[in-house]
Protein backbone atom coordinates (compact mmCIF):
# COMPACT_ATOMS: atom_id res chain seq x y z
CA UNK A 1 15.54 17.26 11.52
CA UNK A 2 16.20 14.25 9.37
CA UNK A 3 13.22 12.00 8.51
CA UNK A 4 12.26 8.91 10.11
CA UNK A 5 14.69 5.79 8.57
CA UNK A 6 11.64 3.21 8.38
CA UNK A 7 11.90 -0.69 7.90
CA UNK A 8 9.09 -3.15 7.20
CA UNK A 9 9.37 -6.54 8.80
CA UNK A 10 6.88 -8.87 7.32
CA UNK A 11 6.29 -12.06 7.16
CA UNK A 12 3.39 -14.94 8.33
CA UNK A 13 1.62 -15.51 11.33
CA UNK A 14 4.53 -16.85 14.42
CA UNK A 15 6.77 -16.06 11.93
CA UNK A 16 9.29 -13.72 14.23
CA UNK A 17 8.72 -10.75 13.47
CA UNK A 18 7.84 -9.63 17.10
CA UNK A 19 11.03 -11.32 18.41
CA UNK A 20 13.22 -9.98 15.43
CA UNK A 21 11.75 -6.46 15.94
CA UNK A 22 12.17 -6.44 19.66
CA UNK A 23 15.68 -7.07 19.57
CA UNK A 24 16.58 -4.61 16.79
CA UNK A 25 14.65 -2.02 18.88
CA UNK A 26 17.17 -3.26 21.77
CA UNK A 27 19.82 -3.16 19.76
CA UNK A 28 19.47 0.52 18.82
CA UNK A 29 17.76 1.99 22.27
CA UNK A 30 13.86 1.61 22.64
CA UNK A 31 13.70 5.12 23.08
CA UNK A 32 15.20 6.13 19.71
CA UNK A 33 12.76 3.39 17.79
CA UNK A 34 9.28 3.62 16.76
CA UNK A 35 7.32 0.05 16.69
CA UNK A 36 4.09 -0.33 14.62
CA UNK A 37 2.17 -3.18 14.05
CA UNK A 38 0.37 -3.36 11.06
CA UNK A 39 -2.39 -5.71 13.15
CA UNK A 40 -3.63 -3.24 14.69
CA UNK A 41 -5.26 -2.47 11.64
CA UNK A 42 -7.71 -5.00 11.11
CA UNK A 43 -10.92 -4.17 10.21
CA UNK A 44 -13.14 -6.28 12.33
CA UNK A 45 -12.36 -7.85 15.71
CA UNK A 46 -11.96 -12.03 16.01
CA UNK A 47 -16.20 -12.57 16.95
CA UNK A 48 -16.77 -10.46 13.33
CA UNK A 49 -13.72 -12.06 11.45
CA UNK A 50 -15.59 -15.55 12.85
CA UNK A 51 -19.45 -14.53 11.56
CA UNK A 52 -18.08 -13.09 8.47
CA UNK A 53 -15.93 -16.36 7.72
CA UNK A 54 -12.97 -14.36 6.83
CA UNK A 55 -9.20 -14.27 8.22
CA UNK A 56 -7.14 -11.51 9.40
CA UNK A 57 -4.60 -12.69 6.42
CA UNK A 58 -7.15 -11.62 4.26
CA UNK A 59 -6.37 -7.75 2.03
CA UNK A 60 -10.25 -7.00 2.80
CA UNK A 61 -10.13 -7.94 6.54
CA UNK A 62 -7.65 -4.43 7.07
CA UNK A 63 -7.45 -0.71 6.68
CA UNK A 64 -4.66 -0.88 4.13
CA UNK A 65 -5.79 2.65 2.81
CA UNK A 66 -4.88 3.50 6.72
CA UNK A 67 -2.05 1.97 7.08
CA UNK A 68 -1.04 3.51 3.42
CA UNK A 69 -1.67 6.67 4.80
CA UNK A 70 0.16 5.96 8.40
CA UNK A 71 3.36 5.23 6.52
CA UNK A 72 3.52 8.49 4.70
CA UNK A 73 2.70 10.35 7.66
CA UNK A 74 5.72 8.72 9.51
CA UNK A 75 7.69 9.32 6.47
CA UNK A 76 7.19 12.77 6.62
CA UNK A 77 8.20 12.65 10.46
CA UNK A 78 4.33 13.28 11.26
CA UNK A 79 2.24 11.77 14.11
CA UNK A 80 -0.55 9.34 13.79
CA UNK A 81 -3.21 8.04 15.88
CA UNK A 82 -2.60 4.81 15.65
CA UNK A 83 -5.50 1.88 16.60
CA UNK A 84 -4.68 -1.09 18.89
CA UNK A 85 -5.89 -4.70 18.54
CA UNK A 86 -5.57 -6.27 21.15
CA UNK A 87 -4.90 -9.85 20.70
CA UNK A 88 -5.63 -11.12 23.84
CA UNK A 89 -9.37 -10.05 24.25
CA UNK A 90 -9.97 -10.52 20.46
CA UNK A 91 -10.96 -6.58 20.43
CA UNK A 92 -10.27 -3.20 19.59
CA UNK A 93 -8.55 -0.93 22.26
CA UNK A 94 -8.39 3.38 22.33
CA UNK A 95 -6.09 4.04 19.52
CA UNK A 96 -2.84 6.20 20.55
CA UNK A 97 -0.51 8.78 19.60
CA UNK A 98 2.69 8.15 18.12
CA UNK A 99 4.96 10.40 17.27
CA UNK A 100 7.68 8.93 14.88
CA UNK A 101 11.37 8.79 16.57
CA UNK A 102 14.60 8.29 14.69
CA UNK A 103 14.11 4.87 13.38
CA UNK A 104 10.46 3.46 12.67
CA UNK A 105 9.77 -0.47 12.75
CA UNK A 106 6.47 -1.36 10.90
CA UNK A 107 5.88 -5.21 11.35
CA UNK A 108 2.91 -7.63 10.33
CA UNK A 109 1.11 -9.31 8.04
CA UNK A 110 0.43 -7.17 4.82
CA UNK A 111 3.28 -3.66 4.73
CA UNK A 112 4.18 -4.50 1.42
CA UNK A 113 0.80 -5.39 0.13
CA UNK A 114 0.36 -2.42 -2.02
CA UNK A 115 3.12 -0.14 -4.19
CA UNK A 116 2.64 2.96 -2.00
CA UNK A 117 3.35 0.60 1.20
CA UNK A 118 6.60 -0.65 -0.51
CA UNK A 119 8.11 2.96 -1.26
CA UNK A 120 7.62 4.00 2.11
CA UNK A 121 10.40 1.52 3.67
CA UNK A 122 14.21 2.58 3.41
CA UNK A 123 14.59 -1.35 4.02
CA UNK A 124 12.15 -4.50 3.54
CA UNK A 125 12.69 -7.55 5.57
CA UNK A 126 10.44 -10.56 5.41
CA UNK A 127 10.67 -13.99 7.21
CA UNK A 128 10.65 -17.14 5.54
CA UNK A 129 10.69 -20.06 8.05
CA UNK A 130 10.55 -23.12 7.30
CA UNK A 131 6.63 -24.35 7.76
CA UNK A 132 6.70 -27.00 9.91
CA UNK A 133 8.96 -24.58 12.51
CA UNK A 134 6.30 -21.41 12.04
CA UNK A 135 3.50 -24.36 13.04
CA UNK A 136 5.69 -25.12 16.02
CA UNK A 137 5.97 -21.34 16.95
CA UNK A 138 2.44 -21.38 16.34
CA UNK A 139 1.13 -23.29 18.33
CA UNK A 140 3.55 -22.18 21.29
CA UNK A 141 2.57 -19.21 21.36
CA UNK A 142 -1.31 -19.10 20.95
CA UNK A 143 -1.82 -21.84 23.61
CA UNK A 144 0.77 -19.99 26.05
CA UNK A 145 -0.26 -16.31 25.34
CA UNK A 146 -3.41 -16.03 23.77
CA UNK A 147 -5.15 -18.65 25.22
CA UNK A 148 -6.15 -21.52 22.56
CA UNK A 149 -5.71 -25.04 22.49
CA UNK A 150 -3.51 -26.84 20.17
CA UNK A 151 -6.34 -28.21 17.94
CA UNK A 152 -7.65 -24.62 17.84
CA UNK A 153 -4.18 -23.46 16.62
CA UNK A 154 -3.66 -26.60 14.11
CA UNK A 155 -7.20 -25.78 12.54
CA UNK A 156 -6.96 -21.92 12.41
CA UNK A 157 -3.39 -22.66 10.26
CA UNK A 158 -5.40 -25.20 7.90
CA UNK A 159 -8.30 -22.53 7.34
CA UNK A 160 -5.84 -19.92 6.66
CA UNK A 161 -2.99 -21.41 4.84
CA UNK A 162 -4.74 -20.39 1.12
CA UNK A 163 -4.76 -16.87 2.13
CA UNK A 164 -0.90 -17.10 3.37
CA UNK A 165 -0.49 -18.29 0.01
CA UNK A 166 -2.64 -15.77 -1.55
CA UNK A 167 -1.52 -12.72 0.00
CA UNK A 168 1.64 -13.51 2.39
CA UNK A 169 4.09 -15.13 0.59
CA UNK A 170 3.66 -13.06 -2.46
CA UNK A 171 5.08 -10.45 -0.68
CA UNK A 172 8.43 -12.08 -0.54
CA UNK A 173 9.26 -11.13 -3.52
CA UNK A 174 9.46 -6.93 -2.50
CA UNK A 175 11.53 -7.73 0.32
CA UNK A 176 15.22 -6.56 0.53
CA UNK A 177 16.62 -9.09 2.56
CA UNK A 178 14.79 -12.74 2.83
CA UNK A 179 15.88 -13.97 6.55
CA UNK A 180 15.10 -17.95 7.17
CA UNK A 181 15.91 -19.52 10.76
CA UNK A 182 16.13 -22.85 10.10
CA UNK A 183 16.95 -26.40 12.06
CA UNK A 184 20.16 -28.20 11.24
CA UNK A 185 18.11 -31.29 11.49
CA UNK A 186 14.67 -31.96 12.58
CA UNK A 187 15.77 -33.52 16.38
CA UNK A 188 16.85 -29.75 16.63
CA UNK A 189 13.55 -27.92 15.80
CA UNK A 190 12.55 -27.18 19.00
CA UNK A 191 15.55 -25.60 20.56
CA UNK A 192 15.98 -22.10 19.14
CA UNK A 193 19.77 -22.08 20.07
CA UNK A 194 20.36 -24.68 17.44
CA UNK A 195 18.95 -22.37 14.52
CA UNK A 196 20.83 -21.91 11.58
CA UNK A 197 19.89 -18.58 9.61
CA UNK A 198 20.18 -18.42 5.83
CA UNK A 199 19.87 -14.75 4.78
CA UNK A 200 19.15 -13.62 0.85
CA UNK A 201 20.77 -10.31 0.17
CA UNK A 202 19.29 -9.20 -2.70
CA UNK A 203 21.12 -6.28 -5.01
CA UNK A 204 18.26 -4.16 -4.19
CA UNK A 205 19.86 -2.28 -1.24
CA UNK A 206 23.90 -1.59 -0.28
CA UNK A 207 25.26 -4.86 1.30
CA UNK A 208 27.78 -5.22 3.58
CA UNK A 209 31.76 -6.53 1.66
CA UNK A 210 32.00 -9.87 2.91
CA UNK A 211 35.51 -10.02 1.02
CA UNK A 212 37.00 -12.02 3.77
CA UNK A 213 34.84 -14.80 3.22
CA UNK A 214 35.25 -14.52 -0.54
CA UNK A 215 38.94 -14.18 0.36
CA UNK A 216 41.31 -16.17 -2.48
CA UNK A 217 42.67 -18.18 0.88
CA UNK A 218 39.82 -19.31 1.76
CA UNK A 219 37.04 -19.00 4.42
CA UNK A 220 38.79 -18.25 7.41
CA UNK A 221 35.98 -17.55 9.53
CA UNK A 222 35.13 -21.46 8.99
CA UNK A 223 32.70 -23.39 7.62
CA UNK A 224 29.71 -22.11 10.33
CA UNK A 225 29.88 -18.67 8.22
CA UNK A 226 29.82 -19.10 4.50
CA UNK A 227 28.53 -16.21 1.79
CA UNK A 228 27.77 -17.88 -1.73
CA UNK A 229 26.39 -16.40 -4.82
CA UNK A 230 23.30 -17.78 -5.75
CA UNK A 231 19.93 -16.84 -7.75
CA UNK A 232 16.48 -15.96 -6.40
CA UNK A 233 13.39 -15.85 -8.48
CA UNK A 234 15.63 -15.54 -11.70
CA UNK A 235 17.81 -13.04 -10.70
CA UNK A 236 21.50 -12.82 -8.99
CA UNK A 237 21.83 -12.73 -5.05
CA UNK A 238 24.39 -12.93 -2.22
CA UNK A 239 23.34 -15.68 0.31
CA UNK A 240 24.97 -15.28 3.69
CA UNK A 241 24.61 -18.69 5.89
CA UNK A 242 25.42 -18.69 9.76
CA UNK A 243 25.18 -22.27 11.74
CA UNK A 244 23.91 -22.05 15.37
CA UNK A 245 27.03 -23.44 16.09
CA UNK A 246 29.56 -20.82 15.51
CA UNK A 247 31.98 -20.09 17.58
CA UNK A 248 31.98 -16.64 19.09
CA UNK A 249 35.44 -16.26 17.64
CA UNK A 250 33.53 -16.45 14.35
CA UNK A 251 31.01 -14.54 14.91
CA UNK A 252 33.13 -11.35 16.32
CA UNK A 253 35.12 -11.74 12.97
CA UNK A 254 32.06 -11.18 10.93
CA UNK A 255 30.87 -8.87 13.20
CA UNK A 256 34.08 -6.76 13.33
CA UNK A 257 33.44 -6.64 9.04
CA UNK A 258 30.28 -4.76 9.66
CA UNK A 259 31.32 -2.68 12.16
CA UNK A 260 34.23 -1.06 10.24
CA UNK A 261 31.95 -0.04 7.30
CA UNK A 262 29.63 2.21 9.21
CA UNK A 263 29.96 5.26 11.08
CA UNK A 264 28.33 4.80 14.45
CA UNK A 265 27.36 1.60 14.07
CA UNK A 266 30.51 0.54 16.68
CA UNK A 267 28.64 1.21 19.47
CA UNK A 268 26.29 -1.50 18.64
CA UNK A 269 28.78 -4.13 17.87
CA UNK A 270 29.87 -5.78 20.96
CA UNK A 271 28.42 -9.30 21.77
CA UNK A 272 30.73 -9.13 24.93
CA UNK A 273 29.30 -5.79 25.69
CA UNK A 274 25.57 -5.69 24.37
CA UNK A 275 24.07 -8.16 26.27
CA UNK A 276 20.48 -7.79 24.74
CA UNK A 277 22.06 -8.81 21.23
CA UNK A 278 20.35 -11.90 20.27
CA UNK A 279 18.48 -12.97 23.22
CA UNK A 280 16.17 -15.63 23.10
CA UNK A 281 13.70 -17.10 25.89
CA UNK A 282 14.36 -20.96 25.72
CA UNK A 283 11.92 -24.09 26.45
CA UNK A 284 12.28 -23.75 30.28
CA UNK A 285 11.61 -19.67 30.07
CA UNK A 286 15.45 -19.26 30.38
CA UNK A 287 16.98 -16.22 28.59
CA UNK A 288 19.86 -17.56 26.19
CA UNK A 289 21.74 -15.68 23.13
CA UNK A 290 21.64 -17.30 19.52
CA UNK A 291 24.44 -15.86 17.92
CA UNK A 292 22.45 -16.30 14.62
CA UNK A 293 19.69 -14.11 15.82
CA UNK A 294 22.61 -11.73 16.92
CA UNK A 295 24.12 -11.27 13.76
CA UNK A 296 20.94 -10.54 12.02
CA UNK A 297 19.84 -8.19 14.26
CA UNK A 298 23.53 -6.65 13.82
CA UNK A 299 23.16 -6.71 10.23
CA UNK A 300 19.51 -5.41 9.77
CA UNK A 301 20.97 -2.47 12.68
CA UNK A 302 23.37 -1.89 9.84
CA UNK A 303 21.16 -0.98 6.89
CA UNK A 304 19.28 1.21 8.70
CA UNK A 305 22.03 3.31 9.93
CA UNK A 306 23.47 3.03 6.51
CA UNK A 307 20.24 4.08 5.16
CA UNK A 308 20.35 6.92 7.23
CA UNK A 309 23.74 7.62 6.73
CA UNK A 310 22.78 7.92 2.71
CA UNK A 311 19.79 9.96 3.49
């Protein structure tokens, strides 16, 4: 049997990683895909993280020598017995075992905190939002699902924001691919549908060719799609730009480019067809599809098969 294809999706707290890593598994069949979360790992549960005065951002506040180990494991197509935090109670549940499947999604705070993390991954996402839409996700979330209060959220995200600058964001700079949902304006932040994505595509891994939009007649999948060469920390990178607003007659073109390149990756491709592609709950509790999210979770589908098409 082949190894395990794993990818690390990291990024800051309410950054989307769960909802990014949900629909990938989706995308591909739950039953072929592997989820672990690297929170599980924490070393002490929220009443100790309180006494001690330290946050679960923080390196010393986790296993990472666990989780360094975990990753190899998987690698190697090995089980683990994985712990569970469980972020309702605030505690530690049984740990489990997982046995790796075909693709492996490790998601969290810290997987690419150390140099034996990062050469575990076939592919390294991370999430970028914009902060002022992570606060907003934020604070959704903990006061509808984990039970805080909105000046319990805001004050939790103004104690930790040194060590998300410390140890989160640094980590941006290991990642593969750089994926930033974004509002087209700021009367738009709270509806997800309106998100724009802006994805980095750094020379790091194979890329899809985006000729078409390079084409010499121009852009004809519009102006909501547009790839541009740009440069990140220094160095050369694609950037590949989708506007909530593109038509689905758009969106199938670009989708129909990474379909062709792959083998097997057709039977993911249909937005008419797939209808858990990109499916987002809106501000009512309403399922919706973004065809941003869609794409990205299209495209990240895409470098893991062709990751395990190299392999």
């Amino acid at each position: 049997m082949r190894r395990p294809i794993i990818i690390g999706i990291v990024g800051d707290s309410a950054a989307g990683k769960t909802t990014l890593t949900q629909g990938i598994a989706q995308v591909l069949g739950e039953d072929d895909v592997t989820i672990i979360c690297t929170d599980d790992y924490h070393r002490y549960d929220r009443v100790q993280r309180a006494e001690l005065g330290i946050s679960a951002l923080h390196p010393d506040c986790n296993y990472l020598d666990i989780i360094e180990q975990h990753l190899s494991l998987l690698r190697d197509g090995q089980a683990i017995l994985k712990p569970i935090y469980n972020h309702s109670t605030g505690k530690f549940d049984p740990p489990e075992y997982i046995k790796p499947n075909k693709y492996v999604i490790v998601e969290g705070l810290l997987g690419y905190s150390t140099r034996q993390m990062q050469g575990n991954y076939d592919v390294k996402v991370y999430l970028a939002p914009p902060e002022s839409l992570r606060q907003t996700w934020k604070v959704r979330r903990d006061t509808r699902k984990r039970g805080y209060t909105e000046e319990q959220v805001l004050e939790q995200l103004r104690r930790r924001e040194s060590d998300s600058e410390a140890f989160i964001r640094p980590q941006r700079q290991w990642a593969d691919v750089i994926v930033t949902f974004y509002p087209p304006n700021e009367e738009s932040e709270q509806n997800n549908l309106l998100l724009n994505v802006r994805l980095i595509l750094r020379p790091t891994i194979p890329h899809p060719h985006f000729s078409a939009i390079l084409s010499a007649d121009g852009n004809h999948l519009g102006s909501a799609i547009r790839l541009e060469l740009d440069r990140d920390m220094g160095k050369p990178v694609d950037v590949l730009e989708i506007d909530g607003h593109a038509t689905v007659e758009q969106v199938r073109e670009l989708e129909k480019m990474l379909c062709n390149e792959v083998p097997y990756l057709g039977q993911f491709c249909s937005l008419e067809g797939n209808q858990d592609i990109g499916k987002v709950i809106g501000t009512t509790g309403e399922t919706l599809q973004s065809y941003p999210l869609a794409l990205t979770q299209l495209l990240i589908t895409y470098y893991m098969l062709k990751a395990s098409h190299l392999e």
